[in-house]
N, C-alpha and C. Protein backbone atom coordinates (compact mmCIF):
# COMPACT_ATOMS: atom_id res chain seq x y z
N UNK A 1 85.87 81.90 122.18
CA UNK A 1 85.84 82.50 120.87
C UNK A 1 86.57 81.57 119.90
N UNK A 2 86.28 81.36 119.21
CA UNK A 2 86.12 80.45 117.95
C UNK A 2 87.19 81.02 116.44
N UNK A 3 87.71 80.09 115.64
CA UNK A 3 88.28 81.00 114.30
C UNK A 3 87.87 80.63 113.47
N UNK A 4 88.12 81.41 112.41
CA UNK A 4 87.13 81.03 110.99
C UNK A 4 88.27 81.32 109.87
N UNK A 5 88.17 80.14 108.86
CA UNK A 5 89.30 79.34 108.20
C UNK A 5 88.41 79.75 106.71
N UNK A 6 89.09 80.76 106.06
CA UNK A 6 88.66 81.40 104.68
C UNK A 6 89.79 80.73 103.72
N UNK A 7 89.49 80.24 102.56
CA UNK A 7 89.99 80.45 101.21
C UNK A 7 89.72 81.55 99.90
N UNK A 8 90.55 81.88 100.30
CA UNK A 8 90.06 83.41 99.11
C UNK A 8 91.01 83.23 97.76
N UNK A 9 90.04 83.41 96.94
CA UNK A 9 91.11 83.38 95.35
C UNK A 9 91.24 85.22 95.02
N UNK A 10 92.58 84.97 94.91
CA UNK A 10 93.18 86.02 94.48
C UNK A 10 94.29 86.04 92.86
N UNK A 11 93.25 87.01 92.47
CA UNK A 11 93.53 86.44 90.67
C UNK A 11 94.51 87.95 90.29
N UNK A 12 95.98 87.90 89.87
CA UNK A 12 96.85 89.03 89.47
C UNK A 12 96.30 89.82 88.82
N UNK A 13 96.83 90.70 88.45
CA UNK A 13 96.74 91.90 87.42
C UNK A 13 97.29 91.79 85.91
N UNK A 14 98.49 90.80 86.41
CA UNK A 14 99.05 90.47 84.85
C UNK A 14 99.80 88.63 85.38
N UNK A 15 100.05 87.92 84.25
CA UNK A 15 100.63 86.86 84.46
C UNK A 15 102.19 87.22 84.40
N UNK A 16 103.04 88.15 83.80
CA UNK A 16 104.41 88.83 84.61
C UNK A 16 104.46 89.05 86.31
N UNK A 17 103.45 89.06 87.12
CA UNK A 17 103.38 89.84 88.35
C UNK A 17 104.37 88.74 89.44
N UNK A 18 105.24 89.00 89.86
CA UNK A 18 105.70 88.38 90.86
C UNK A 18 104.65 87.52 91.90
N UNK A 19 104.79 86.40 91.74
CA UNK A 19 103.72 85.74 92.84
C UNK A 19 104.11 85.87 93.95
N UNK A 20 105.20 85.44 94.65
CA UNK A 20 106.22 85.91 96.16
C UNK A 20 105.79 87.32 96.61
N UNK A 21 106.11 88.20 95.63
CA UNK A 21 105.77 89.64 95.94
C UNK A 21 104.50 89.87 96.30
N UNK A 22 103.82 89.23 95.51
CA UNK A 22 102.29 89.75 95.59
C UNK A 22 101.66 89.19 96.92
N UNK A 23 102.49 87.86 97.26
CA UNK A 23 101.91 87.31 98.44
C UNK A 23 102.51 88.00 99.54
N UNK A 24 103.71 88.58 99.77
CA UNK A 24 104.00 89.45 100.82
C UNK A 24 103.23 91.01 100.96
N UNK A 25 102.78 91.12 99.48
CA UNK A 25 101.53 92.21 99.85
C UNK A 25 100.42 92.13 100.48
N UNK A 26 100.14 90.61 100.14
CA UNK A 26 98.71 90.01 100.82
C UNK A 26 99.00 89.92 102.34
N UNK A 27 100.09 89.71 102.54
CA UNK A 27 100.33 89.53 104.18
C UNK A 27 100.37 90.21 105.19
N UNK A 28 101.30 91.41 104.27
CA UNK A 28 101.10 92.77 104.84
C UNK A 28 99.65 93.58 105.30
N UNK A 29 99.30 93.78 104.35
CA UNK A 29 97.98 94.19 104.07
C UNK A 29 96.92 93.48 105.40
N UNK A 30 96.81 92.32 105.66
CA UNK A 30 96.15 91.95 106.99
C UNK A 30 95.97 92.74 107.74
N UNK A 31 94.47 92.75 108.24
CA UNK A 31 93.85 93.41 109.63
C UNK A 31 94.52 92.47 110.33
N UNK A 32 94.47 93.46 111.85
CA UNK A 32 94.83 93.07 113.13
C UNK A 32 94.17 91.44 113.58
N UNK A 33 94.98 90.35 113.82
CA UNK A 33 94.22 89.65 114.31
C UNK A 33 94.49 88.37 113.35
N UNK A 34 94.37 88.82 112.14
CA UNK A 34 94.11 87.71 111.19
C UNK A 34 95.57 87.09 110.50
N UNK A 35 95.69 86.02 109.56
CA UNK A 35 97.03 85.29 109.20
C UNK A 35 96.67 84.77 108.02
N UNK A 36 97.43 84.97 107.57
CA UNK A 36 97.34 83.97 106.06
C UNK A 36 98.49 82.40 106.82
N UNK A 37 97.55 81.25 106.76
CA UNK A 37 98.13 79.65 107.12
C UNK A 37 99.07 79.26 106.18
N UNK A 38 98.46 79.47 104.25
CA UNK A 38 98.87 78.92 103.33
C UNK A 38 98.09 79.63 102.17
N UNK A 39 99.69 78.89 100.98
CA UNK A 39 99.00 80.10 100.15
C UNK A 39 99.31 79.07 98.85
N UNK A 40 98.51 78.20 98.09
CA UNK A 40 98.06 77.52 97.67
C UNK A 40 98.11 78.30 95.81
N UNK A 41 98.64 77.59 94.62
CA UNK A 41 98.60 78.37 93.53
C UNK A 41 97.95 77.69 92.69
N UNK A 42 97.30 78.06 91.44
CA UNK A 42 96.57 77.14 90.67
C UNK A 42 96.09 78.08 88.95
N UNK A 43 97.40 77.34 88.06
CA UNK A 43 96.90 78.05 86.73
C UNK A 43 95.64 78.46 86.43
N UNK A 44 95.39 79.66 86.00
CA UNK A 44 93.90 79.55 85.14
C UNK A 44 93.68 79.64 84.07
N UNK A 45 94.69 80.37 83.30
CA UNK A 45 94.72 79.91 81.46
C UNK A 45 95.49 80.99 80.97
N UNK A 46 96.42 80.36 80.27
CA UNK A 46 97.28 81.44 79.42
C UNK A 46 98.78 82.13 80.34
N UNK A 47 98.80 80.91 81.26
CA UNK A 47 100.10 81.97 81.86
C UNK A 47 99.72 82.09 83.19
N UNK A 48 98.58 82.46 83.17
CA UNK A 48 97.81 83.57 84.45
C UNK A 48 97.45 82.11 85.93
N UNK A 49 98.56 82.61 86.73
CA UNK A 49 98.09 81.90 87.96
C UNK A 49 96.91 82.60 89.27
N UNK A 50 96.09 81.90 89.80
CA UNK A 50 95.37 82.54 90.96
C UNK A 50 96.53 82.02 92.11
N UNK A 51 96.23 83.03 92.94
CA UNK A 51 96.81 82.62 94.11
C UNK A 51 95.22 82.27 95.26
N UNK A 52 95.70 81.45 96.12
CA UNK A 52 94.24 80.97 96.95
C UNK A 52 95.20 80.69 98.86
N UNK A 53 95.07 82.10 99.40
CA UNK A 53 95.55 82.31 100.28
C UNK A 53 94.04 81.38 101.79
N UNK A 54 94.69 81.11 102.29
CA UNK A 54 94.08 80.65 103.38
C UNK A 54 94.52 81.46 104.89
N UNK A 55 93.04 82.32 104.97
CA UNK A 55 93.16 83.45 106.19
C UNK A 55 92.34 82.61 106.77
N UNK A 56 92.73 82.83 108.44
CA UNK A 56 92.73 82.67 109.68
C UNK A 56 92.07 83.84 110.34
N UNK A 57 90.89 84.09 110.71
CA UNK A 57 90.54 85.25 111.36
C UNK A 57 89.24 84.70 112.76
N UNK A 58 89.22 85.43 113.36
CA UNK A 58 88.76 85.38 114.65
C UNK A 58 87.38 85.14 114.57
N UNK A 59 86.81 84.81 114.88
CA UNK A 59 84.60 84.64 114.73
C UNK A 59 84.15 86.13 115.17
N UNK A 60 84.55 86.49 115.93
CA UNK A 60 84.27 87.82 116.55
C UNK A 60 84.83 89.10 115.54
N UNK A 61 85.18 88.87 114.16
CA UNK A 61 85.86 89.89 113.51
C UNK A 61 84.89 89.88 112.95
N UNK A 62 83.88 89.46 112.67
CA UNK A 62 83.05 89.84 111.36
C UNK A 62 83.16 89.08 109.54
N UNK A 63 83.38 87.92 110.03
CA UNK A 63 83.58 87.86 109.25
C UNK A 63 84.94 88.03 108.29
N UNK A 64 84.94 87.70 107.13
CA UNK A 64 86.13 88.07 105.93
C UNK A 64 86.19 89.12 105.04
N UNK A 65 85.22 89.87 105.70
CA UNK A 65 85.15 91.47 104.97
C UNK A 65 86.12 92.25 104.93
N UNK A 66 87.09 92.19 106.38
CA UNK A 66 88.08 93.04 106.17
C UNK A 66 88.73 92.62 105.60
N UNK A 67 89.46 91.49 105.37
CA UNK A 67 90.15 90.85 104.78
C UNK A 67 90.06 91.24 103.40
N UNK A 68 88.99 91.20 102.84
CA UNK A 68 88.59 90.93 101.22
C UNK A 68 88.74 92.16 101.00
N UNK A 69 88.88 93.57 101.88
CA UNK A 69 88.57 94.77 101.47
C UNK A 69 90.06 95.15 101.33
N UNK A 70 91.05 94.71 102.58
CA UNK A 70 92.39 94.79 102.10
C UNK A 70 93.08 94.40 101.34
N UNK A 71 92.82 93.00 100.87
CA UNK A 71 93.39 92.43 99.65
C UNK A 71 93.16 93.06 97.82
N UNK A 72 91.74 93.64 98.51
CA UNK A 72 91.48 94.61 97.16
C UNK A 72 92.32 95.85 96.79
N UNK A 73 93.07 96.26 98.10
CA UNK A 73 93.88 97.46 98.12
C UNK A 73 94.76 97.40 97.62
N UNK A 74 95.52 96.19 98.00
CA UNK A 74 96.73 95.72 97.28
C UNK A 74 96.99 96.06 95.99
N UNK A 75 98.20 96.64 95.73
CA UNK A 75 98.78 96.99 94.36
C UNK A 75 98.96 95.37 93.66
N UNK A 76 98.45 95.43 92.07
CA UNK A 76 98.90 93.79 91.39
C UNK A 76 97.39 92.99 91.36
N UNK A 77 96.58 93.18 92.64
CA UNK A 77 95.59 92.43 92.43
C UNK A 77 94.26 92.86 91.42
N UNK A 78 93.71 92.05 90.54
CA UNK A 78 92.83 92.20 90.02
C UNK A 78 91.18 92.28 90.72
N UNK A 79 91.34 90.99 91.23
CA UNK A 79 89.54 90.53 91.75
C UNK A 79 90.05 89.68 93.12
N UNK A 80 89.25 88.98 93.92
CA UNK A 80 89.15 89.09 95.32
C UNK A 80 87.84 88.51 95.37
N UNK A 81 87.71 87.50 95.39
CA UNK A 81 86.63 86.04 95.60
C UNK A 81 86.93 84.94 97.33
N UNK A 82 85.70 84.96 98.08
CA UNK A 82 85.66 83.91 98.80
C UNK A 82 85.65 82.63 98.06
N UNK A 83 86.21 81.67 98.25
CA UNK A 83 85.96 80.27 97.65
C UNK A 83 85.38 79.45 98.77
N UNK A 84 85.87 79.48 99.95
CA UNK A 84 85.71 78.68 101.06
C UNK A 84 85.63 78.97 102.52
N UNK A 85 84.52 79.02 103.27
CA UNK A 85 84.59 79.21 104.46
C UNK A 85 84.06 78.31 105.55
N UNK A 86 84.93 78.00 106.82
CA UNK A 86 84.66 77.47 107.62
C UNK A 86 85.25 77.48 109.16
N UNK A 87 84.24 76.64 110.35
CA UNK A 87 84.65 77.02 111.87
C UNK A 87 86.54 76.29 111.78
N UNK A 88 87.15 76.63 112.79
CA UNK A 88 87.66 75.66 113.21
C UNK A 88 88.16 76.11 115.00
């Protein structure tokens, strides 16, 4: 069984929002199985940073669905985009 190496952009709710915080929500929030590697930041205009977490999840999970569905749960987050997927 094989893992599969996601970059997901994760864009705040406000440019005040604690980035640290928000990333220990993202971590929390993880299905069974899966890891955030790195968590990668990148202005997008006016203040407002994305965060671009790099999950680690199993081939046999299905994919980054759960992932994307928990990160949506998260209190702070706005939107919840794949950017990048691949084996490793």
């Amino acid at each position: 069984m094989g893992k599969v190496a996601a970059v997901i952009k994760v864009m705040p709710q406000s440019p005040e929002l604690d980035l640290d915080v928000l990333t220990e929500r993202l971590e929390s929030s993880l299905p069974e199985g899966a890891k955030i590697n790195d968590v990668d930041q990148e202005e997008v205009a006016f203040g407002l940073v994305a965060l671009y977490p790099t999950v680690i999840v199993p081939d046999d999970a299905g994919g980054t669905e759960a992932v994307e569905e928990a990160f949506r749960t998260v209190e702070g987050v706005e939107s919840v985009a794949v950017e990048e997927v691949g084996r490793i």
